[in-house]
C-alpha atoms as a PDB file:
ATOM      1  CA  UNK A   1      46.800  66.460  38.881  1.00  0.00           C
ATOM      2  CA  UNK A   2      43.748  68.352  39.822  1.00  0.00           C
ATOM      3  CA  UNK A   3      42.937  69.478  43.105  1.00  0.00           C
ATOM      4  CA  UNK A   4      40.369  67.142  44.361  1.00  0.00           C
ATOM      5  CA  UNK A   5      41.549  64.330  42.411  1.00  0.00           C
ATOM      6  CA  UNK A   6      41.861  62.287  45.647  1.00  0.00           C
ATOM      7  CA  UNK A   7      38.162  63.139  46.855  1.00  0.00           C
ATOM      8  CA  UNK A   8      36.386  62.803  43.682  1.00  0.00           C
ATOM      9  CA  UNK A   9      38.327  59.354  43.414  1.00  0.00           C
ATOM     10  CA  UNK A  10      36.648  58.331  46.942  1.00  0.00           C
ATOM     11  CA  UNK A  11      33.227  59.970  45.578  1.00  0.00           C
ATOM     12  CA  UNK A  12      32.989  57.934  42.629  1.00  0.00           C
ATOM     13  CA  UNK A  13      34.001  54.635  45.258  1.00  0.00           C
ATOM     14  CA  UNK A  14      31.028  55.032  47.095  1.00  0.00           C
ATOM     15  CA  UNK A  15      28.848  55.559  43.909  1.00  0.00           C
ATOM     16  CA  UNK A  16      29.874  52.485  43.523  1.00  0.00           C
ATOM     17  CA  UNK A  17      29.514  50.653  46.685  1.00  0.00           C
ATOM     18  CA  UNK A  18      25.835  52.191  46.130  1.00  0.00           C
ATOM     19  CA  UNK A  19      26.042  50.608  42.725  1.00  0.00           C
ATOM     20  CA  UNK A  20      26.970  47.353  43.980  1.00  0.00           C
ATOM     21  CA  UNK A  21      24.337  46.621  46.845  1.00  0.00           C
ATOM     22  CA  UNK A  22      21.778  47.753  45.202  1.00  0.00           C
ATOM     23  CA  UNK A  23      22.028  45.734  41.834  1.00  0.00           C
ATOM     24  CA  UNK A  24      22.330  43.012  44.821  1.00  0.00           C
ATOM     25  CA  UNK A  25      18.650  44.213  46.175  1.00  0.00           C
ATOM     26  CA  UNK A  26      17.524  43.641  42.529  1.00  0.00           C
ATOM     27  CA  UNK A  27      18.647  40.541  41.930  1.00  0.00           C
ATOM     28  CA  UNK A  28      17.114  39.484  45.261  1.00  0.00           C
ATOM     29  CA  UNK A  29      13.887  41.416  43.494  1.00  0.00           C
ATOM     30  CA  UNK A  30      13.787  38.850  41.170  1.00  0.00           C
ATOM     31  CA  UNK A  31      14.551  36.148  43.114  1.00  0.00           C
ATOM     32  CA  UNK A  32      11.686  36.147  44.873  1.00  0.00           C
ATOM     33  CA  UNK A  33       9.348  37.193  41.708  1.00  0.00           C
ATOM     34  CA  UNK A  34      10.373  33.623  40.688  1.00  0.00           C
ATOM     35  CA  UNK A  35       9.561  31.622  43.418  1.00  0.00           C
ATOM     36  CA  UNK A  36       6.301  33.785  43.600  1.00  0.00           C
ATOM     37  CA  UNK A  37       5.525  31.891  40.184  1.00  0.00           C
ATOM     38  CA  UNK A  38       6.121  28.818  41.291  1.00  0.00           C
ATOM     39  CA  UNK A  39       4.292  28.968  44.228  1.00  0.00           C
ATOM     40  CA  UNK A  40       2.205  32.176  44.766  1.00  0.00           C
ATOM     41  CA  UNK A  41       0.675  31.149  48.209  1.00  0.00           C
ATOM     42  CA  UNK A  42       4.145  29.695  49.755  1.00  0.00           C
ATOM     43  CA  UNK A  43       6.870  32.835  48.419  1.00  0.00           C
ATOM     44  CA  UNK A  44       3.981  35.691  48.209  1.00  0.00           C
ATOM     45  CA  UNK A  45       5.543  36.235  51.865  1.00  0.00           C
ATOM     46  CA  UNK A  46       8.972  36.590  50.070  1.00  0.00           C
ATOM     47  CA  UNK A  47       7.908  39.146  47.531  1.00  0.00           C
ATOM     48  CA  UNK A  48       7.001  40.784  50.266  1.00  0.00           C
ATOM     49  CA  UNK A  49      10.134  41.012  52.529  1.00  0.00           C
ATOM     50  CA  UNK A  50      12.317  41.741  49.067  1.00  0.00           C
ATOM     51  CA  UNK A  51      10.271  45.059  48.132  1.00  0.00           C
ATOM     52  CA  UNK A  52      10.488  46.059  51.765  1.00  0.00           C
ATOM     53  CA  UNK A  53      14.246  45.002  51.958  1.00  0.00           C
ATOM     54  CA  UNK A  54      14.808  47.348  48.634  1.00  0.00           C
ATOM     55  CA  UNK A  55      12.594  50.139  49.370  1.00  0.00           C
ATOM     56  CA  UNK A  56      14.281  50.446  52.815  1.00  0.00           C
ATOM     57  CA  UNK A  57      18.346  49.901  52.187  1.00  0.00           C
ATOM     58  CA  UNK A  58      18.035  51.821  48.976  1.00  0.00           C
ATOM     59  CA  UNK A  59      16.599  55.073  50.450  1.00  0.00           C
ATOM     60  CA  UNK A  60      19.633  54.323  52.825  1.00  0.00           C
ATOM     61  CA  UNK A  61      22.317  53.795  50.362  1.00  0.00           C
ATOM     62  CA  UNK A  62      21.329  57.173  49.236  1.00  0.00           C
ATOM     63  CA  UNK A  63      21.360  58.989  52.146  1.00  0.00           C
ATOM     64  CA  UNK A  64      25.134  57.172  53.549  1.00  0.00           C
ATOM     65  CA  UNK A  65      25.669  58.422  49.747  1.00  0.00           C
ATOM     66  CA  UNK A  66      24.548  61.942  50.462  1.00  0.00           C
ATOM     67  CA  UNK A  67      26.023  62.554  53.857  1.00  0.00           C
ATOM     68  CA  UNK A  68      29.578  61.094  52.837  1.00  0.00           C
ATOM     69  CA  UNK A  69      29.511  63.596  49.635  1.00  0.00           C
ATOM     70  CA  UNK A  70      28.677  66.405  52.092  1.00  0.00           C
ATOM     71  CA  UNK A  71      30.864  65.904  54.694  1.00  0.00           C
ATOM     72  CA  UNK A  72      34.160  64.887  52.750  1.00  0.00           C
ATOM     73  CA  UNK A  73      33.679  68.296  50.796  1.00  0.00           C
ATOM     74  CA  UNK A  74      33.592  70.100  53.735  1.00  0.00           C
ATOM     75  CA  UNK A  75      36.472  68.650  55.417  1.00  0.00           C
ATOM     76  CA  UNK A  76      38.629  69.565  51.565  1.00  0.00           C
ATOM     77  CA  UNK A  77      37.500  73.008  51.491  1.00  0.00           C
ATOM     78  CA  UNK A  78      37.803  73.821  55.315  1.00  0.00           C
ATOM     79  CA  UNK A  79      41.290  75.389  55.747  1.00  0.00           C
ATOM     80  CA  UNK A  80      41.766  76.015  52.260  1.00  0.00           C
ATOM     81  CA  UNK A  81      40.084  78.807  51.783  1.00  0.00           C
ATOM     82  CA  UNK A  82      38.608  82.094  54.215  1.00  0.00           C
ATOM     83  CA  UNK A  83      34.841  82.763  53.793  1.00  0.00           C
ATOM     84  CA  UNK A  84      34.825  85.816  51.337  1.00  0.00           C
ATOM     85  CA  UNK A  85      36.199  83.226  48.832  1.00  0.00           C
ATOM     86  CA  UNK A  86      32.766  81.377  48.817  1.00  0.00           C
ATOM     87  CA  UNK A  87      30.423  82.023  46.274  1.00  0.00           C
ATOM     88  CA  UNK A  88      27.307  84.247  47.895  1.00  0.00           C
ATOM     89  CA  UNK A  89      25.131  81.241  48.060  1.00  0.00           C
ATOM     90  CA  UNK A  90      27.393  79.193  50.190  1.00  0.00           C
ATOM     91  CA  UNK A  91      28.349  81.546  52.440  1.00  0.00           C
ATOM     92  CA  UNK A  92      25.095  80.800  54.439  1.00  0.00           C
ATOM     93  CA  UNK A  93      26.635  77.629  55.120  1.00  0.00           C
ATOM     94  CA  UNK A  94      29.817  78.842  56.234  1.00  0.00           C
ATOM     95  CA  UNK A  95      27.385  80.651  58.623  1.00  0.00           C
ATOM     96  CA  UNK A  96      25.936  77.942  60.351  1.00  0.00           C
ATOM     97  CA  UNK A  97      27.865  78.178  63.579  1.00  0.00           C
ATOM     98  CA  UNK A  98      26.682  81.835  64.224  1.00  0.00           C
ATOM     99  CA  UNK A  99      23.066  81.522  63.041  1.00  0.00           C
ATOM    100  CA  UNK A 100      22.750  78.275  64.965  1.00  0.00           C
ATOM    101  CA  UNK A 101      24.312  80.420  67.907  1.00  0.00           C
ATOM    102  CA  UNK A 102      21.368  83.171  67.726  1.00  0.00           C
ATOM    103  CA  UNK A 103      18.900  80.981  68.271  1.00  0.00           C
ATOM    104  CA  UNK A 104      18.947  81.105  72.232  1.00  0.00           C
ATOM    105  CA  UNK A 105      20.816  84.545  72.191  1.00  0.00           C
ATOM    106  CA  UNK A 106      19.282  86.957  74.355  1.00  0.00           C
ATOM    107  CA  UNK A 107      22.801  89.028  75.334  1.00  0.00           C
ATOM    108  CA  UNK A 108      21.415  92.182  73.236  1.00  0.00           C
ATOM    109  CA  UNK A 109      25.123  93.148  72.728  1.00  0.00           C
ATOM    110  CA  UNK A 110      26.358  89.541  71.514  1.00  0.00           C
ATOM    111  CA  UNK A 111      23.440  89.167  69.599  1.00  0.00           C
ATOM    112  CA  UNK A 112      24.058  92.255  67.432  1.00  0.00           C
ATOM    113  CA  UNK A 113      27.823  91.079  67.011  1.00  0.00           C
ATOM    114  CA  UNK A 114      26.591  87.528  65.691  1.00  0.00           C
ATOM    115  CA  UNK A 115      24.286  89.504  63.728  1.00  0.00           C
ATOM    116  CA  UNK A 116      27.193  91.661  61.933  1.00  0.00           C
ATOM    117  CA  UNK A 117      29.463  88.687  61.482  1.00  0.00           C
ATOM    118  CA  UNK A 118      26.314  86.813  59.447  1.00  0.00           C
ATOM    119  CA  UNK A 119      25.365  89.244  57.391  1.00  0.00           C
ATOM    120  CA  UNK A 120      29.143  91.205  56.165  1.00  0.00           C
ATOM    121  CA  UNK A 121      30.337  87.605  54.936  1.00  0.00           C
ATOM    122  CA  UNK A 122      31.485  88.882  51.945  1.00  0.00           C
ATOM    123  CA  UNK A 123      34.216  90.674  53.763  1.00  0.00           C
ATOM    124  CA  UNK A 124      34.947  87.883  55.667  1.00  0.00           C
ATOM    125  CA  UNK A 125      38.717  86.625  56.195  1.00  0.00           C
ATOM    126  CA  UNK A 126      38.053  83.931  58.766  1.00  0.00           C
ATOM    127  CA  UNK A 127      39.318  80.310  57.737  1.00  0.00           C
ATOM    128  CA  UNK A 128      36.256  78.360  56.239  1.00  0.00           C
ATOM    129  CA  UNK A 129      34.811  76.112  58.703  1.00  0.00           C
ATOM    130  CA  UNK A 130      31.534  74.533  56.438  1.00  0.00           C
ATOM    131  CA  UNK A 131      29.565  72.137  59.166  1.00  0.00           C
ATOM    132  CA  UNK A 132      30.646  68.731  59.903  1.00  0.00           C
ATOM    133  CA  UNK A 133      28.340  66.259  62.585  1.00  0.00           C
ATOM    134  CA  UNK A 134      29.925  63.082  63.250  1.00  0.00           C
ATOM    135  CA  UNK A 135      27.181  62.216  65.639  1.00  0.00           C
ATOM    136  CA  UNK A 136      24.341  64.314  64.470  1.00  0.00           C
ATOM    137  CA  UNK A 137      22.428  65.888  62.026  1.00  0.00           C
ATOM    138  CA  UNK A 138      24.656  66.919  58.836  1.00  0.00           C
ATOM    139  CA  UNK A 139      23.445  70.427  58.026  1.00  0.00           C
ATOM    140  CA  UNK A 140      22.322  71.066  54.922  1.00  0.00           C
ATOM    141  CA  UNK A 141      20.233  67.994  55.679  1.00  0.00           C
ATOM    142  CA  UNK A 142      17.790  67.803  58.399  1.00  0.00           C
ATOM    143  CA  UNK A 143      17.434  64.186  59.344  1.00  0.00           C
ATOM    144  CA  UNK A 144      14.490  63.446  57.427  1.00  0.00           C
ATOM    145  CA  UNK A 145      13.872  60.730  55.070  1.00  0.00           C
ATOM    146  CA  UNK A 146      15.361  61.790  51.899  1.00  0.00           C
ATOM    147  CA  UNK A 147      12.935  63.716  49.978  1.00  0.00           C
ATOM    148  CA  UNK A 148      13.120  65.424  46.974  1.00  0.00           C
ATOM    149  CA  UNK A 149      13.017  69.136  48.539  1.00  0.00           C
ATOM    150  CA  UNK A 150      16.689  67.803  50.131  1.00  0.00           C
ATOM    151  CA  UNK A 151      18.277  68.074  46.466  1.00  0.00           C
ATOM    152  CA  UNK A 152      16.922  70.956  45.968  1.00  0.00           C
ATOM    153  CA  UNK A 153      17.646  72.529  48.699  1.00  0.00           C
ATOM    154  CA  UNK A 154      21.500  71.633  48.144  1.00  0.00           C
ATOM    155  CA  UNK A 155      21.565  72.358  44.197  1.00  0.00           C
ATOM    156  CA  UNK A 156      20.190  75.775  45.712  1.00  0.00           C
ATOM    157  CA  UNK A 157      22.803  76.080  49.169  1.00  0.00           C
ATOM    158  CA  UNK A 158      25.997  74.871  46.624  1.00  0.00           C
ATOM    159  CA  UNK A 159      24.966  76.587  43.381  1.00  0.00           C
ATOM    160  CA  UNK A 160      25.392  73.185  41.702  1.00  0.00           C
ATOM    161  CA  UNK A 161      24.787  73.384  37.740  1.00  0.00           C
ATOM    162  CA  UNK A 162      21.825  72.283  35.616  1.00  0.00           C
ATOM    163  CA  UNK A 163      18.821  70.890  37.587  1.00  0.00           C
ATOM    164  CA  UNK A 164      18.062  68.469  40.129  1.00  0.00           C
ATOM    165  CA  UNK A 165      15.924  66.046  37.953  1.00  0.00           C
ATOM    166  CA  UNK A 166      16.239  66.733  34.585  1.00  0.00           C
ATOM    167  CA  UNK A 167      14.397  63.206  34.515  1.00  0.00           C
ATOM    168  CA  UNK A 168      10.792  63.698  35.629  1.00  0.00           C
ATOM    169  CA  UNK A 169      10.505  60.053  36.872  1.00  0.00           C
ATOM    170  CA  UNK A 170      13.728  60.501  39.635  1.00  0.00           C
ATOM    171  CA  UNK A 171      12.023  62.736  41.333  1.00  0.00           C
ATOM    172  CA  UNK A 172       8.721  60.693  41.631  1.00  0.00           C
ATOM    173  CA  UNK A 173      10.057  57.269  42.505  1.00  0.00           C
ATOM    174  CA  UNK A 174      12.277  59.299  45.267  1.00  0.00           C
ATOM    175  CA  UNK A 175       8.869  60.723  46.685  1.00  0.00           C
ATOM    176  CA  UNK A 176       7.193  57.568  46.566  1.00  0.00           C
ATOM    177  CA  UNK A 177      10.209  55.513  48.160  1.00  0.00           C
ATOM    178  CA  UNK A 178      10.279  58.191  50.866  1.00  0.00           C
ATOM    179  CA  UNK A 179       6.804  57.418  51.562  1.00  0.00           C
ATOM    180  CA  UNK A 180       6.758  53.687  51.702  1.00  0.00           C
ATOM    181  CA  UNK A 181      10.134  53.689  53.405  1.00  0.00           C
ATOM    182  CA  UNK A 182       8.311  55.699  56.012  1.00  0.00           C
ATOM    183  CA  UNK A 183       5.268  53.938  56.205  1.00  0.00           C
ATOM    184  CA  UNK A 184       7.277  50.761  56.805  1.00  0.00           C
ATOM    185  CA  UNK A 185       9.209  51.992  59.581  1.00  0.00           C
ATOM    186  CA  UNK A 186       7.354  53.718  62.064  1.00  0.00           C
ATOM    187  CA  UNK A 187       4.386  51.460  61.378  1.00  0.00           C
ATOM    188  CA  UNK A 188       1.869  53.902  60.178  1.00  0.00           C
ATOM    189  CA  UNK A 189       0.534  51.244  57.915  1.00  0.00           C
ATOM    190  CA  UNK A 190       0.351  47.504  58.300  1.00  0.00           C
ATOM    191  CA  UNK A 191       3.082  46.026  56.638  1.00  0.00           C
ATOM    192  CA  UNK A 192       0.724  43.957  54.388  1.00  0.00           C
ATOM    193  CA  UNK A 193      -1.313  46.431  53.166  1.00  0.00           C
ATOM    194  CA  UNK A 194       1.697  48.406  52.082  1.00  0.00           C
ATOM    195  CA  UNK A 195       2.060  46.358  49.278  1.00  0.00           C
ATOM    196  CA  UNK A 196      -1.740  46.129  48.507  1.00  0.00           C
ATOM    197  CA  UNK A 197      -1.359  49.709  47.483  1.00  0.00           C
ATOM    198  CA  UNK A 198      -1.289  50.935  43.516  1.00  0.00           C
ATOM    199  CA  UNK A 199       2.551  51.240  42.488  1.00  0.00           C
ATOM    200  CA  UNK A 200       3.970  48.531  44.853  1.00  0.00           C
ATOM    201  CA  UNK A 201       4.191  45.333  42.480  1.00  0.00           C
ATOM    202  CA  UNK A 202       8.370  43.837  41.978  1.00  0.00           C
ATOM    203  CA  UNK A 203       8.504  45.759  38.253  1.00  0.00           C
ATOM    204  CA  UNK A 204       7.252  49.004  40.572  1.00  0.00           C
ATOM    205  CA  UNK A 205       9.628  48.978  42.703  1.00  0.00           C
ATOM    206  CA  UNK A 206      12.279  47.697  40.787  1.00  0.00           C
ATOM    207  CA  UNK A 207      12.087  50.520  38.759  1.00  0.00           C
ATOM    208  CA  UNK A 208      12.193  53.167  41.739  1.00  0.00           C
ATOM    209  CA  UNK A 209      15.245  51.341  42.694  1.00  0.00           C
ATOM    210  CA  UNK A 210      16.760  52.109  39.121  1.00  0.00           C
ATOM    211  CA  UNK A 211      15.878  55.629  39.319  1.00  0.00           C
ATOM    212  CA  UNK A 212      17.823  56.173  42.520  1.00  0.00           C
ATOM    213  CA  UNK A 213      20.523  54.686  41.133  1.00  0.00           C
ATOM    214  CA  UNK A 214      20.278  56.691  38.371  1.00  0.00           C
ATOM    215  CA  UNK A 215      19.994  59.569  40.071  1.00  0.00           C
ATOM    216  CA  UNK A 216      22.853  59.054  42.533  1.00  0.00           C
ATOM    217  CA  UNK A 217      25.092  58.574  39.899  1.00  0.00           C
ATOM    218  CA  UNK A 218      23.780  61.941  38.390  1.00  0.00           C
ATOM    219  CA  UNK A 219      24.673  63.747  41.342  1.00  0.00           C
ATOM    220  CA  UNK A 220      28.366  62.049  42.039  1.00  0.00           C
ATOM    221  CA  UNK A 221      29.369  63.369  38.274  1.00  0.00           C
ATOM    222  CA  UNK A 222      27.768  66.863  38.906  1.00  0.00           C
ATOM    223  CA  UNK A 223      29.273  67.027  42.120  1.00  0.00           C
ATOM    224  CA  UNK A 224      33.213  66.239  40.570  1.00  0.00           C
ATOM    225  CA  UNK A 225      32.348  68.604  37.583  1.00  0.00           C
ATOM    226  CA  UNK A 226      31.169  70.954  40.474  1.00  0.00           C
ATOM    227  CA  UNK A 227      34.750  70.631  42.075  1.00  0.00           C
ATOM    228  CA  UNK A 228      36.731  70.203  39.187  1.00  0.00           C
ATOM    229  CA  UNK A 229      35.974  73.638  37.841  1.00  0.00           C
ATOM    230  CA  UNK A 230      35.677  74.732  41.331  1.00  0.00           C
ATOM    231  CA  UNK A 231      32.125  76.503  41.580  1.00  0.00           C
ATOM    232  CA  UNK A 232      31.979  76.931  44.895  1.00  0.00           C
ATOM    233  CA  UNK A 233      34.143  79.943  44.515  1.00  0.00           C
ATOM    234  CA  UNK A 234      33.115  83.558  44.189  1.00  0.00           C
ATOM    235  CA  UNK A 235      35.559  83.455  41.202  1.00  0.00           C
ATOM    236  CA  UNK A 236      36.400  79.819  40.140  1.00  0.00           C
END
């Protein structure tokens, strides 16, 4: 038995819960592309409503995705293992409380004693307590739509192997699903002309969908093989 068989069991569950409703977003894709043919001027409405429905739960599939990876790793490594066992790149993490803390600091001596416990981490025997909100915003994320620069940011924080997007199109379909998913919520163009815009016909977005699914599933399998041989330690 390994030692996170249990977590990268529930990982690879919600890959495919992610799997699941959105195939289910594509099939209603194409449901409405066919009534669209039948009748362009009564189901154009429809088209419509299915891109938006796909652009919106998908870029929220990945981030329930995201956050659930995150946080479940966090609550297996806490306790297990005292900061100085983190590789250098993580530690920064394990760090959050106290950097967070210095923020509104202005006790010169506490300050200076937050300061020394952030920056001799490496000799560090506390127990590891890596970030967990419940009810706000999961650090390394920053509440933002899901954007590229997120993934890199954790490949970077976790010291995850091999590259973000070794395929050129996940990264650009993420960007532009960001965008629209954006644009759609807060209103900052009409909902109509969202889909009047270049890249926004059913095969368009169909295929951003596919990337993101493709991509999630990249990350789930680099994340086990990033527990499994248990890179997040100084010496795995």
């Amino acid at each position: 038995m390994g030692a996170h068989d249990a977590l990268n069991a529930a990982l690879m569950a919600e890959a495919d819960r992610l799997l699941k409703r959105t195939d289910t977003l594509k099939t209603y894709l194409l449901a409405a592309a066919s009534l669209a043919k039948q009748d362009p001027k009564r189901w154009h409405f429809a088209t419509m409503e299915a891109r938006a429905s796909a652009i919106i739960h998908t870029v929220a599939e990945l981030e329930s995705l995201t956050r659930f990876l995150i946080q479940e790793t966090h609550r297996e490594l806490n306790g297990a293992h005292v900061v100085k066992d983190l590789r250098a790149c993580l530690r920064q993490l394990a760090a959050h409380t106290t950097f967070e803390s210095l923020r509104a600091l202005s006790d010169p001596s506490k300050l200076w004693i937050r300061r020394a416990e952030a920056t001799t981490l490496e000799l560090s025997s506390s127990p590891l307590a890596l970030p967990i909100e419940m009810k706000t915003v999961q650090p390394p994320l920053d509440g933002r739509t899901l954007r590229p620069d997120h993934f890199y940011r954790i490949w970077s924080i976790y010291g995850l192997p091999g590259a973000a997007f070794p395929v050129v199109s996940w990264e650009a379909s993420m960007l532009k699903m960001a965008g629209v998913r954006n644009d759609l919520a807060h209103g900052t163009v009409p909902f109509h002309e969202v889909f009047q815009s270049a890249g926004m016909r059913i095969s368009d977005v169909e295929r951003y969908v596919s990337d993101i699914i493709e991509f999630a599933l990249y990350l789930v399998t680099t994340w086990v093989d990033y527990l499994d041989s248990r890179q997040y330690l100084a010496s795995p």
